[in-house]
PDB file of N, CA and C in Angstrom:
ATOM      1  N   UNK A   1       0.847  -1.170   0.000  1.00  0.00           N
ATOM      2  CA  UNK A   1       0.000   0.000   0.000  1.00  0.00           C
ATOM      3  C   UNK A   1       0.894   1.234   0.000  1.00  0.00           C
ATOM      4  N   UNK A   2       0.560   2.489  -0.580  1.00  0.00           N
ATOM      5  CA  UNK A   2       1.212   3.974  -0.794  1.00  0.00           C
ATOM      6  C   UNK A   2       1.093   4.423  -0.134  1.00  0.00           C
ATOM      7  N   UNK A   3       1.662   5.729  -0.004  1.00  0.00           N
ATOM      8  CA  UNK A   3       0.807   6.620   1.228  1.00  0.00           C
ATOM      9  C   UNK A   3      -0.332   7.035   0.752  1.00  0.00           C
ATOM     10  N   UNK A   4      -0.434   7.396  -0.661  1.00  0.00           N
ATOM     11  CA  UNK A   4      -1.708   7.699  -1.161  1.00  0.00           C
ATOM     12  C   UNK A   4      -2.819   6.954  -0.493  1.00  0.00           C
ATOM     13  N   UNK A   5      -2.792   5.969  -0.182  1.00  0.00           N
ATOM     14  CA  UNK A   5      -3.784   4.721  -0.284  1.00  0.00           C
ATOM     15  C   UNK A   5      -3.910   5.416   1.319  1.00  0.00           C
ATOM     16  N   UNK A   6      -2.917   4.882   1.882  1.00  0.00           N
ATOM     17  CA  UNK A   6      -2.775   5.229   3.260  1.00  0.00           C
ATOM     18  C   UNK A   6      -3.595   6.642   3.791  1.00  0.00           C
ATOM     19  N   UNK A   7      -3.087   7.669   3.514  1.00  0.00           N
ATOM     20  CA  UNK A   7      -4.115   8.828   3.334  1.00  0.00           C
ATOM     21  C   UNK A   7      -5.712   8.946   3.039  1.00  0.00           C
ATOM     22  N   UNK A   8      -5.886   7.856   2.241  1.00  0.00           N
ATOM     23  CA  UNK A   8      -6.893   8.145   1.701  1.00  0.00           C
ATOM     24  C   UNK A   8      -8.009   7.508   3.211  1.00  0.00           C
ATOM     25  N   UNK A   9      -7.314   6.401   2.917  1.00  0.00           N
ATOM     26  CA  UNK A   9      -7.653   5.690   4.349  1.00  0.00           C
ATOM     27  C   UNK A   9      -7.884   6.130   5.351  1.00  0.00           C
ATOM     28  N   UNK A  10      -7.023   7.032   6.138  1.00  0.00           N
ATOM     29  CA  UNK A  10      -7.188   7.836   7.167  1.00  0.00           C
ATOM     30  C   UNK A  10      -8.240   8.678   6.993  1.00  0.00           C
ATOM     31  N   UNK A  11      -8.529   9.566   5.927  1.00  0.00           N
ATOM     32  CA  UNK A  11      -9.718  10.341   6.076  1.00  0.00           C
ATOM     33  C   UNK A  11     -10.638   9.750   5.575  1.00  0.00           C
ATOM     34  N   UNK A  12     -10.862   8.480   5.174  1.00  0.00           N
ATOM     35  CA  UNK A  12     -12.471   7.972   5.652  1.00  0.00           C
ATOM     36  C   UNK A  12     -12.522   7.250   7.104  1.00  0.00           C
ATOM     37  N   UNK A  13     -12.009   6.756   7.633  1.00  0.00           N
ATOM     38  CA  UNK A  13     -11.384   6.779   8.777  1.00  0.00           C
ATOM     39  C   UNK A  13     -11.732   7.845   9.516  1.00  0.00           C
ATOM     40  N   UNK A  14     -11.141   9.008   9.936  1.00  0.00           N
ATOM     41  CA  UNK A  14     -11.833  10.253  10.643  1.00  0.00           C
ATOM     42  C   UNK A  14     -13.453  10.484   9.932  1.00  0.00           C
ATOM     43  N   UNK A  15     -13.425  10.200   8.520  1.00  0.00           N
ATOM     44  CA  UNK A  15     -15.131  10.773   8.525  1.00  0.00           C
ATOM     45  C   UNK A  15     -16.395   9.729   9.003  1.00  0.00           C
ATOM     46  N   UNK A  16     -15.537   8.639   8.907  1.00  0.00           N
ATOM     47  CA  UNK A  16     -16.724   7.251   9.921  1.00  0.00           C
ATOM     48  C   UNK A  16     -16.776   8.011  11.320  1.00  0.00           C
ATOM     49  N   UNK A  17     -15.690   8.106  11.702  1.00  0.00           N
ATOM     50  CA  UNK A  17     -15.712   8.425  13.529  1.00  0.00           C
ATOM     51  C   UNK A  17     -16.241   9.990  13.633  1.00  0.00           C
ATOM     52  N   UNK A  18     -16.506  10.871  13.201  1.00  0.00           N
ATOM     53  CA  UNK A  18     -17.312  11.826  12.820  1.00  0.00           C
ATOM     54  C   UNK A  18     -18.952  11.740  12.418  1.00  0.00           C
ATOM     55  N   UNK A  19     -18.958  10.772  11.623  1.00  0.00           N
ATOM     56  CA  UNK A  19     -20.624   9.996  11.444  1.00  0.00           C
ATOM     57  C   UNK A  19     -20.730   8.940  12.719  1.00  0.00           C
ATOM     58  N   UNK A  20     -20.099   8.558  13.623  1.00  0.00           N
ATOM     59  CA  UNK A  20     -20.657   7.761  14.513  1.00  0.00           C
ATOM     60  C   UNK A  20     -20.500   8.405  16.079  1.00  0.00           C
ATOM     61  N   UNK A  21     -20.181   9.927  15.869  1.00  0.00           N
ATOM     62  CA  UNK A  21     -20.054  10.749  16.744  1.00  0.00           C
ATOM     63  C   UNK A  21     -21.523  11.400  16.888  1.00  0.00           C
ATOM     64  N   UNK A  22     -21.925  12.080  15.137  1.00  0.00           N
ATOM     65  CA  UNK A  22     -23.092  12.630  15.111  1.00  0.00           C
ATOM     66  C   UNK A  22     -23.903  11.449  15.326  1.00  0.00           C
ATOM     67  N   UNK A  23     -24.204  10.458  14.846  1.00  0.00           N
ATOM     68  CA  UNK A  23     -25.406   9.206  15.805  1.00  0.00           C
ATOM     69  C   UNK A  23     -25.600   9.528  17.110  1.00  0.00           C
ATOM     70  N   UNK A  24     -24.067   9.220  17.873  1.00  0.00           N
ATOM     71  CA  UNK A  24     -24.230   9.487  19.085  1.00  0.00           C
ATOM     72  C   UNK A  24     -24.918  10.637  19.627  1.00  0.00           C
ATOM     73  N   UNK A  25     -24.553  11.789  19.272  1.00  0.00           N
ATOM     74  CA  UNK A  25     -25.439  12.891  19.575  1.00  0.00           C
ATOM     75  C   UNK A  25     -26.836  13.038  19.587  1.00  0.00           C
ATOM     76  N   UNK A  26     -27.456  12.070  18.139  1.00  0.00           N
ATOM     77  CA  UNK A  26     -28.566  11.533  18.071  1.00  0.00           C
ATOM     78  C   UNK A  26     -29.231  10.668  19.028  1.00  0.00           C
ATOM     79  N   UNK A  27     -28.357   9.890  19.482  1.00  0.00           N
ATOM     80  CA  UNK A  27     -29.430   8.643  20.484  1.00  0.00           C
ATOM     81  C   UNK A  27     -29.307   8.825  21.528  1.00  0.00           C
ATOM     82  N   UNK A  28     -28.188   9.624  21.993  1.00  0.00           N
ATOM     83  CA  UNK A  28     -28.562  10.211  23.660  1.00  0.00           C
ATOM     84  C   UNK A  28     -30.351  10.118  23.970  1.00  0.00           C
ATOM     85  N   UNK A  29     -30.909  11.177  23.020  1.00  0.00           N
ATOM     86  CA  UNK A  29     -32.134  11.410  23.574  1.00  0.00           C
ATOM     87  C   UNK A  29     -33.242   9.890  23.631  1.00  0.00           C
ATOM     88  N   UNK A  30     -33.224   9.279  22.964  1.00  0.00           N
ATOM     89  CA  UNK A  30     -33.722   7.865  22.954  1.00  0.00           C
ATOM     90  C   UNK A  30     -33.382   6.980  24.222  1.00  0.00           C
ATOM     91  N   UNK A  31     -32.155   7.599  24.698  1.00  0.00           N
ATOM     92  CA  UNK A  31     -31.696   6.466  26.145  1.00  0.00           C
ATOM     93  C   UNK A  31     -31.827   6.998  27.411  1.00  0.00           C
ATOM     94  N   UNK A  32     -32.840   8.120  27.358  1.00  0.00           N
ATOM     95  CA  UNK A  32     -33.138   8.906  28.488  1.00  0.00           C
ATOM     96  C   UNK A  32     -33.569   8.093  29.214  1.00  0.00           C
ATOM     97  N   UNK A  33     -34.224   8.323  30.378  1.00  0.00           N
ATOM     98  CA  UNK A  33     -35.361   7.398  31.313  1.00  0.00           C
ATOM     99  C   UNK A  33     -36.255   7.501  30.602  1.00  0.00           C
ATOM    100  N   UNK A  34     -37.049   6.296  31.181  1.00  0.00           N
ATOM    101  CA  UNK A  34     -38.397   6.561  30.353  1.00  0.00           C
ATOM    102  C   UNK A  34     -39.143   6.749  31.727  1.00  0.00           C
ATOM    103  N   UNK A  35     -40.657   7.786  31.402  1.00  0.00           N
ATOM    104  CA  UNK A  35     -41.453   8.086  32.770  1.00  0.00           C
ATOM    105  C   UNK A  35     -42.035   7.077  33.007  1.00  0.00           C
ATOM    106  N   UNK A  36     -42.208   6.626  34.092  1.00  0.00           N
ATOM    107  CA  UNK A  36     -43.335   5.766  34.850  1.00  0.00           C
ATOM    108  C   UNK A  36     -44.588   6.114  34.465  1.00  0.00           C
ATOM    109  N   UNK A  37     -45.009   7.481  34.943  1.00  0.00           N
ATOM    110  CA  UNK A  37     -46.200   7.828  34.848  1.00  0.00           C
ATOM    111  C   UNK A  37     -47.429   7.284  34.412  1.00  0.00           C
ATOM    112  N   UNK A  38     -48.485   6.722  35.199  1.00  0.00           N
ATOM    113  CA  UNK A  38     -48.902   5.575  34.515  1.00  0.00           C
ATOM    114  C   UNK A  38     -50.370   6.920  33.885  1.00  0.00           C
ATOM    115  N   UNK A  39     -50.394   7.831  34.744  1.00  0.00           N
ATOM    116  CA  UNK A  39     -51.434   9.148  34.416  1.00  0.00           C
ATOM    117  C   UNK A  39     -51.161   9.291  32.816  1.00  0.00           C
ATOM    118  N   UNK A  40     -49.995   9.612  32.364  1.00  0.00           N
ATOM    119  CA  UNK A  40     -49.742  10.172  31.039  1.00  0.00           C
ATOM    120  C   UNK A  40     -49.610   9.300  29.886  1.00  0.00           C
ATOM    121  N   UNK A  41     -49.184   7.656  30.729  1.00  0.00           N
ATOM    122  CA  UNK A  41     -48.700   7.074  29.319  1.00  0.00           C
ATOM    123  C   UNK A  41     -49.472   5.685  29.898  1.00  0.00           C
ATOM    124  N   UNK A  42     -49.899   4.685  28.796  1.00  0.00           N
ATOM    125  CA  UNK A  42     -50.353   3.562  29.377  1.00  0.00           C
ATOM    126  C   UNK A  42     -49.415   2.644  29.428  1.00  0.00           C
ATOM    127  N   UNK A  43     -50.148   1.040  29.450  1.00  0.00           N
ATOM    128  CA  UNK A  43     -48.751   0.106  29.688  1.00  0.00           C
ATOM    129  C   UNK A  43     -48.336  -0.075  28.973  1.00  0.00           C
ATOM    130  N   UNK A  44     -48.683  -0.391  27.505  1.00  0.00           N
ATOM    131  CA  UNK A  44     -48.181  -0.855  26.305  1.00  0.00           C
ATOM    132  C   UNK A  44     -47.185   0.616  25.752  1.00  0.00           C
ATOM    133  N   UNK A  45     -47.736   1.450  26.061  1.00  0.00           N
ATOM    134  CA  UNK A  45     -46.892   2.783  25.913  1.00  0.00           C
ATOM    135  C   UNK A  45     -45.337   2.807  26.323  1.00  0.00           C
ATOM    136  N   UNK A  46     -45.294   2.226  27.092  1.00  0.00           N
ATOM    137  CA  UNK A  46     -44.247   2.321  28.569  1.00  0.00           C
ATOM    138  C   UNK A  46     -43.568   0.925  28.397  1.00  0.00           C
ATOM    139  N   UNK A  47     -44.060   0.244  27.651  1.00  0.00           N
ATOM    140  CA  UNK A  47     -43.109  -1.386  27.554  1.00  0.00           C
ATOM    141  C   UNK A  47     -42.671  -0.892  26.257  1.00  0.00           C
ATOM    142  N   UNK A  48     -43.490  -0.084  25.389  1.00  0.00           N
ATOM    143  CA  UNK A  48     -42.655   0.146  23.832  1.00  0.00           C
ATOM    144  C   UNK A  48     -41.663   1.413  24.131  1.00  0.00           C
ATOM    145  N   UNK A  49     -41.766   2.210  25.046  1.00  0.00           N
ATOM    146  CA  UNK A  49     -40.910   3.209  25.076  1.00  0.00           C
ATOM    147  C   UNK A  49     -39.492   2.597  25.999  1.00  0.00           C
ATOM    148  N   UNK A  50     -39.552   1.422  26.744  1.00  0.00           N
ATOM    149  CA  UNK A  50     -38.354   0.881  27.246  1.00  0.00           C
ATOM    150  C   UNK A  50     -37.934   0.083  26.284  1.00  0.00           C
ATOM    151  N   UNK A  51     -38.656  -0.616  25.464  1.00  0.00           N
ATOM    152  CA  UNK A  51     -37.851  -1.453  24.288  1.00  0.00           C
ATOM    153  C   UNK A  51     -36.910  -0.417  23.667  1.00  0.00           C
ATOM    154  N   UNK A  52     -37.592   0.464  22.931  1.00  0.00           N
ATOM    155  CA  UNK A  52     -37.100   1.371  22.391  1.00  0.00           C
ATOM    156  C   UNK A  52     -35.782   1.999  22.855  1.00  0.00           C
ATOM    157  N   UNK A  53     -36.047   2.082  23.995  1.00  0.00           N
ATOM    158  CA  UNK A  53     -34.392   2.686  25.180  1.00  0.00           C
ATOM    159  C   UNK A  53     -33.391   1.722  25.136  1.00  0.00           C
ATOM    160  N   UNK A  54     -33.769  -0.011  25.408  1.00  0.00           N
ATOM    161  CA  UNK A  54     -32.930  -1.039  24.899  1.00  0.00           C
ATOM    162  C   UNK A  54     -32.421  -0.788  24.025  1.00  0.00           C
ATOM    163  N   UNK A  55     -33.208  -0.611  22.765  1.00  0.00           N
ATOM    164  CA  UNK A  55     -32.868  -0.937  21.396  1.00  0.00           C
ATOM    165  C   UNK A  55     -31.495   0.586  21.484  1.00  0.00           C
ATOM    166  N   UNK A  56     -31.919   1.171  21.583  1.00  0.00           N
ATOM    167  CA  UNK A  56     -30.795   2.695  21.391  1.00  0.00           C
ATOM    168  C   UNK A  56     -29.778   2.054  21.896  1.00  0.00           C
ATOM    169  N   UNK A  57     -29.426   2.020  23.472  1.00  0.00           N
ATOM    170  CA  UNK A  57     -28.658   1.257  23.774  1.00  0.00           C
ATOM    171  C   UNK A  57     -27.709  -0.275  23.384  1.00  0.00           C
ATOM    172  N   UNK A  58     -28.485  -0.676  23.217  1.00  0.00           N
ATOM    173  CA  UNK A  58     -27.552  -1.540  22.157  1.00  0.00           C
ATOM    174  C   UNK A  58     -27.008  -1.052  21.142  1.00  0.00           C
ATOM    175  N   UNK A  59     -27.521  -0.206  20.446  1.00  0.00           N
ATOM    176  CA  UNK A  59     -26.681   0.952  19.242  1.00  0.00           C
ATOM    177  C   UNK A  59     -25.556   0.942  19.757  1.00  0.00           C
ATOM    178  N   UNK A  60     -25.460   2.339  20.686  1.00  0.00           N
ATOM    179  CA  UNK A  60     -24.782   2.701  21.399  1.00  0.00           C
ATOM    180  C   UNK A  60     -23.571   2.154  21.867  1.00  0.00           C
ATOM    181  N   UNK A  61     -23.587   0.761  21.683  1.00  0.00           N
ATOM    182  CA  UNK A  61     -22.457  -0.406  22.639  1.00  0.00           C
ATOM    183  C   UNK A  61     -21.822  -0.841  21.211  1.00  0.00           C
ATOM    184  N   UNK A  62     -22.410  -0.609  20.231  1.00  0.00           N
ATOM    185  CA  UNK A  62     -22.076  -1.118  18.685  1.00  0.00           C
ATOM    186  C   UNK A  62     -21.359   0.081  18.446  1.00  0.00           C
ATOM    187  N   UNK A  63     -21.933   1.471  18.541  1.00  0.00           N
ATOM    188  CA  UNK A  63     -21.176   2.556  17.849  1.00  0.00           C
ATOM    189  C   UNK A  63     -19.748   2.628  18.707  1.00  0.00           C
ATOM    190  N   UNK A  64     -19.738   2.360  20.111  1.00  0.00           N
ATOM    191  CA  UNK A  64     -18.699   2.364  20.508  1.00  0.00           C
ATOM    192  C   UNK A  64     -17.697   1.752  20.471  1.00  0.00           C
ATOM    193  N   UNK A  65     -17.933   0.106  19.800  1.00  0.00           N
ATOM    194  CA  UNK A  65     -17.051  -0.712  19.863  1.00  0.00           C
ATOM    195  C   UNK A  65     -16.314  -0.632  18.136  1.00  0.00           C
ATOM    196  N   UNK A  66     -17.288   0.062  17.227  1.00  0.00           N
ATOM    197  CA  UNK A  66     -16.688   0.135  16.370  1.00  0.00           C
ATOM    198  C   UNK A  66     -15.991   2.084  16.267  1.00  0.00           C
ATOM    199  N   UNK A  67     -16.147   2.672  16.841  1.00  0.00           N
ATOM    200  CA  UNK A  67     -15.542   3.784  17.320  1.00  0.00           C
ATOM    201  C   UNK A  67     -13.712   3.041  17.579  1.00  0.00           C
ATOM    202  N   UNK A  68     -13.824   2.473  18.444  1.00  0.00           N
ATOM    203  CA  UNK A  68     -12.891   1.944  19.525  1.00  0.00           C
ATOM    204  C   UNK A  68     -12.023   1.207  18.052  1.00  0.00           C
ATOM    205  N   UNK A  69     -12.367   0.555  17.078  1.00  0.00           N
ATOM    206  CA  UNK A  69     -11.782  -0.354  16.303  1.00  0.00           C
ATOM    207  C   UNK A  69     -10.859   0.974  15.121  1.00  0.00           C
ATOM    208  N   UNK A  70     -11.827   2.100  15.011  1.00  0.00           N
ATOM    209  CA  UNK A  70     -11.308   2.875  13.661  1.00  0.00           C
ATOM    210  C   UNK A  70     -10.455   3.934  14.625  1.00  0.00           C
ATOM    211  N   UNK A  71     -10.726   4.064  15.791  1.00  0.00           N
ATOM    212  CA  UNK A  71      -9.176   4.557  16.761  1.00  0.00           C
ATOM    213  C   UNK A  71      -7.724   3.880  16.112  1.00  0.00           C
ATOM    214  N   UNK A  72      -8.130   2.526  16.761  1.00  0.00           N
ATOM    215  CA  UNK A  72      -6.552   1.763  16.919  1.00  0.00           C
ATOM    216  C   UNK A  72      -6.280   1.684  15.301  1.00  0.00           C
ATOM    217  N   UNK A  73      -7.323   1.754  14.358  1.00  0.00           N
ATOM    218  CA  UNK A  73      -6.651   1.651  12.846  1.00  0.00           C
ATOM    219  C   UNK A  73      -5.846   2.897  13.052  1.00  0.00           C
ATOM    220  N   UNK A  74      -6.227   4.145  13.372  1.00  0.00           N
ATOM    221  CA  UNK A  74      -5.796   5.444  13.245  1.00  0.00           C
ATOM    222  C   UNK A  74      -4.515   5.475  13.983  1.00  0.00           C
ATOM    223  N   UNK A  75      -4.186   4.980  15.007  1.00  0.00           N
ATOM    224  CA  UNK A  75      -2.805   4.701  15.791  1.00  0.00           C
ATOM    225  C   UNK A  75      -2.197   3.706  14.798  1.00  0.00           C
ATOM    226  N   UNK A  76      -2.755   2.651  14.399  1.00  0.00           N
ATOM    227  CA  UNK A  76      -1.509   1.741  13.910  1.00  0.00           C
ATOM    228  C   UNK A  76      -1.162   2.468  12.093  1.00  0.00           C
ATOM    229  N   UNK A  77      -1.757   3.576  11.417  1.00  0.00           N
ATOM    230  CA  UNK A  77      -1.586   3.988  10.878  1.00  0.00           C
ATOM    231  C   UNK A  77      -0.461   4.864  11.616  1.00  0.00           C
ATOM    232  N   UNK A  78      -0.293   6.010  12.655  1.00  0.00           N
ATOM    233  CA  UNK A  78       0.667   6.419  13.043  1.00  0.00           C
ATOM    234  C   UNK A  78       1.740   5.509  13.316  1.00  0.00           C
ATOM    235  N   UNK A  79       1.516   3.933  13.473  1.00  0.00           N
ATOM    236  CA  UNK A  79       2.692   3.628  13.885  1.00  0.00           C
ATOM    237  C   UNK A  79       3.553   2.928  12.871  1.00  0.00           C
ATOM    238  N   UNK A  80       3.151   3.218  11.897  1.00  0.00           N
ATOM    239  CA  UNK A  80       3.023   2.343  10.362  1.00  0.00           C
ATOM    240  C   UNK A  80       2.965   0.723  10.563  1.00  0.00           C
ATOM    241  N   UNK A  81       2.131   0.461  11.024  1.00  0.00           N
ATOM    242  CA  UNK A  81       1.609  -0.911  11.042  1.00  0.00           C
ATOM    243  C   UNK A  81       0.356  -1.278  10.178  1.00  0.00           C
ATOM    244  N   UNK A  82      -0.432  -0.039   9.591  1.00  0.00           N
ATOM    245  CA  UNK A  82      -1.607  -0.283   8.948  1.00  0.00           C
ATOM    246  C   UNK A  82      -1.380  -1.106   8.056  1.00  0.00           C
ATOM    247  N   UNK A  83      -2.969  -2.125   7.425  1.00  0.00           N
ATOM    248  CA  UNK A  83      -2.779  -2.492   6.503  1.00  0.00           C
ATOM    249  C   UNK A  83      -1.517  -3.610   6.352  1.00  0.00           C
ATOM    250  N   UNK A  84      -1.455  -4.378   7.814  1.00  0.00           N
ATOM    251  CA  UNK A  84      -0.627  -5.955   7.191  1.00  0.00           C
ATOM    252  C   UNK A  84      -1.309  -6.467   8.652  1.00  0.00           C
ATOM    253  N   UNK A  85      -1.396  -8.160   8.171  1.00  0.00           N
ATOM    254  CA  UNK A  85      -2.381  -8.800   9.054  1.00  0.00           C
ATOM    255  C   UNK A  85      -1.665  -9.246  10.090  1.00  0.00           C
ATOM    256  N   UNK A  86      -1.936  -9.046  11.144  1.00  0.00           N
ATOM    257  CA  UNK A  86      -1.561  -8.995  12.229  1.00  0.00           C
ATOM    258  C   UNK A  86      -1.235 -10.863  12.388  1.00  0.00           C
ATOM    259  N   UNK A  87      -2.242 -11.755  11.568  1.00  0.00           N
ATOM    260  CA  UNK A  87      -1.352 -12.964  11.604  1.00  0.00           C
ATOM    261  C   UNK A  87      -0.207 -13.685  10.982  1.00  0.00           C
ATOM    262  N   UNK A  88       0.086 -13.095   9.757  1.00  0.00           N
ATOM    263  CA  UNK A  88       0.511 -13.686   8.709  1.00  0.00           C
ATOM    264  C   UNK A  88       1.233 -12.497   7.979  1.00  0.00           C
ATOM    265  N   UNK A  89       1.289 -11.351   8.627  1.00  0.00           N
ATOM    266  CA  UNK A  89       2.090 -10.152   8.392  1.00  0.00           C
ATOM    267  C   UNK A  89       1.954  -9.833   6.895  1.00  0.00           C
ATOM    268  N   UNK A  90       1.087 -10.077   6.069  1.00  0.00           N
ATOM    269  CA  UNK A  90       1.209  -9.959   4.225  1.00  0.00           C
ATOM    270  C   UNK A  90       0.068  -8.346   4.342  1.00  0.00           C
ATOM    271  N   UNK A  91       0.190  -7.764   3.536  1.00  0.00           N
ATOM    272  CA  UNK A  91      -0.699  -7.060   3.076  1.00  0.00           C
ATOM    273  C   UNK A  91      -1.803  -6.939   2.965  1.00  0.00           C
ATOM    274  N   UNK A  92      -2.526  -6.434   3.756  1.00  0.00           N
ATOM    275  CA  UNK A  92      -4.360  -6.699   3.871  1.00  0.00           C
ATOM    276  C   UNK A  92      -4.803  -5.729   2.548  1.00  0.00           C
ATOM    277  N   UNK A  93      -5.540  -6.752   1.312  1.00  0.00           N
ATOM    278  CA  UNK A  93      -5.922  -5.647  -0.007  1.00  0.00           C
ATOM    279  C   UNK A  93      -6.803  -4.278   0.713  1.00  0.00           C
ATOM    280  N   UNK A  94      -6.350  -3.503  -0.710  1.00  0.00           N
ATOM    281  CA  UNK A  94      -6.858  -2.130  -0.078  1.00  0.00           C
ATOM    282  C   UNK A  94      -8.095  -1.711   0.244  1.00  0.00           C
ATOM    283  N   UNK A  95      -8.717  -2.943  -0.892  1.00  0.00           N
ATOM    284  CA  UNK A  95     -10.195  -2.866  -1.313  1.00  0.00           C
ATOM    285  C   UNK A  95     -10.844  -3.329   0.238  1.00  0.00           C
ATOM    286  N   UNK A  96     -10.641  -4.418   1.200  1.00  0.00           N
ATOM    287  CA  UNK A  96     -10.744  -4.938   2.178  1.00  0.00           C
ATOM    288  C   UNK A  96     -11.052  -3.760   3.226  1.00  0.00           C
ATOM    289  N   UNK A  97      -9.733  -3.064   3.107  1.00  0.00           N
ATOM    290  CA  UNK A  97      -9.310  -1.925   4.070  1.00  0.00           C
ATOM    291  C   UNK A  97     -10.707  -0.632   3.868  1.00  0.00           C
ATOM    292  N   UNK A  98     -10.936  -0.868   2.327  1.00  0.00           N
ATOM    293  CA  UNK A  98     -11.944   0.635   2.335  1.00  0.00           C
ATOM    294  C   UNK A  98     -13.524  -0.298   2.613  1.00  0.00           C
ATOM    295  N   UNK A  99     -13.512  -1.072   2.821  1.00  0.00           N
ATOM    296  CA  UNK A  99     -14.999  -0.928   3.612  1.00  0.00           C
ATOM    297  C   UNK A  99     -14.734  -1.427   4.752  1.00  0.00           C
ATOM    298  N   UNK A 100     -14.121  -1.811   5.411  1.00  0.00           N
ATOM    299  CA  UNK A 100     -13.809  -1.730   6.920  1.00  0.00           C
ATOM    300  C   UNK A 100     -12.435  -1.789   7.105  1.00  0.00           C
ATOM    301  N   UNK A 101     -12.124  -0.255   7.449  1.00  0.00           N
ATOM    302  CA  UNK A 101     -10.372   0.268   8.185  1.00  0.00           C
ATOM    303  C   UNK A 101     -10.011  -0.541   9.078  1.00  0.00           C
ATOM    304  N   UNK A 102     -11.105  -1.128   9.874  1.00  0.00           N
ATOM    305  CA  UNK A 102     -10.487  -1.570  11.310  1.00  0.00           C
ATOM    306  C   UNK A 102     -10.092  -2.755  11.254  1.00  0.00           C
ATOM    307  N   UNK A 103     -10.070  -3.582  10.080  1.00  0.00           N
ATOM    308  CA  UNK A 103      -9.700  -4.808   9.974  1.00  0.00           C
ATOM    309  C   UNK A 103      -8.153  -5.107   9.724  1.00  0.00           C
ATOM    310  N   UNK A 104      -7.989  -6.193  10.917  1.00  0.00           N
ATOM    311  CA  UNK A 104      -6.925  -6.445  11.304  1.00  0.00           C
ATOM    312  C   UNK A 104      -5.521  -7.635  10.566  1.00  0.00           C
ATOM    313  N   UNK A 105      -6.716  -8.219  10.210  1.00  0.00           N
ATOM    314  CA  UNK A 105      -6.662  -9.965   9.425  1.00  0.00           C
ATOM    315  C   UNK A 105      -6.758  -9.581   7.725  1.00  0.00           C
ATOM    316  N   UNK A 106      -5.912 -10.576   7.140  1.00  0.00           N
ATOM    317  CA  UNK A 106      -6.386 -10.617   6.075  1.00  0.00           C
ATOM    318  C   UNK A 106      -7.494 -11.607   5.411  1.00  0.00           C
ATOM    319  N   UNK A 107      -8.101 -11.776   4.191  1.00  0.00           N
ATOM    320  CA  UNK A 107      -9.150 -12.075   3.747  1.00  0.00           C
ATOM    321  C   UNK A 107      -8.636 -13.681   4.481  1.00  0.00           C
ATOM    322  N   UNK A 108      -7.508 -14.663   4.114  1.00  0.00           N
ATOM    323  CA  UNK A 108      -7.088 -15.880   4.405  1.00  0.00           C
ATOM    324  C   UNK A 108      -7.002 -16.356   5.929  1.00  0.00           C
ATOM    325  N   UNK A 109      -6.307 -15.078   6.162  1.00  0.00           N
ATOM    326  CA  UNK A 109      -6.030 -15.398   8.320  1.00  0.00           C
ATOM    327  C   UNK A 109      -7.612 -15.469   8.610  1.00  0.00           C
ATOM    328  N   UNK A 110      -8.285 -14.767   7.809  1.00  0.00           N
ATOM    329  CA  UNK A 110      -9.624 -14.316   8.721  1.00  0.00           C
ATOM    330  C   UNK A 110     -10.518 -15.566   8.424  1.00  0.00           C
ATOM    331  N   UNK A 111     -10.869 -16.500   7.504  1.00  0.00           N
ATOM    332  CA  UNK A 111     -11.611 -17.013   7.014  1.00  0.00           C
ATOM    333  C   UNK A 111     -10.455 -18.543   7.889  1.00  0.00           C
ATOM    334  N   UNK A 112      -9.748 -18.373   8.016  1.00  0.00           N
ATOM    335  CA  UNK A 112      -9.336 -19.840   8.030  1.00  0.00           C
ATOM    336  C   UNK A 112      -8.776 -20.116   9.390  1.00  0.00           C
TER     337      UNK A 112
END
């Protein structure tokens, strides 16, 4: 891989973690409490508005863990380690790399 490639990489890279920043900003409000209030809301109201808080939350544990994955691409790009498989040390294709940076393995280590 070039630096070109490398570069290019990095800033989709920062613009994923930028789109999974703005989500976040988004689902805060979804993982609020939900009210008890049985005056304002009924039961079925109140079991779909806690699913709903689940469901965000589980987002949330996804956006972070893949947050957490396009970090360490972004460090092992500083450390020039990007882009070779951490088992078998060969070149992870680039094509691999542009729909998911954070991948560590290549297509062979990973499958086998």
């Amino acid at each position: 891989m070039n630096e070109t490639d490398t570069a290019r990489l990095a800033a989709l890279i920062r613009a994923r973690l930028e789109q999974i920043e703005q989500e976040n900003r988004l689902g805060r409000d979804a993982q609020a409490v939900v009210e008890l209030d049985q005056q304002s809301v009924g039961r079925l109201s109140r079991m779909d508005a806690l699913q709903n808080q689940a469901m965000a939350r589980a987002q949330q544990v996804r956006r972070d863990g893949a947050a957490r994955g396009l970090r360490a691409a972004l460090a092992r790009i500083d450390a020039g380690e990007f882009g070779y498989c951490e088992d078998c040390g060969e070149e992870i294709a680039v094509r691999r790399l542009e729909l998911n940076p954070a991948v560590t393995r290549c297509v062979s280590c990973a499958s086998g």
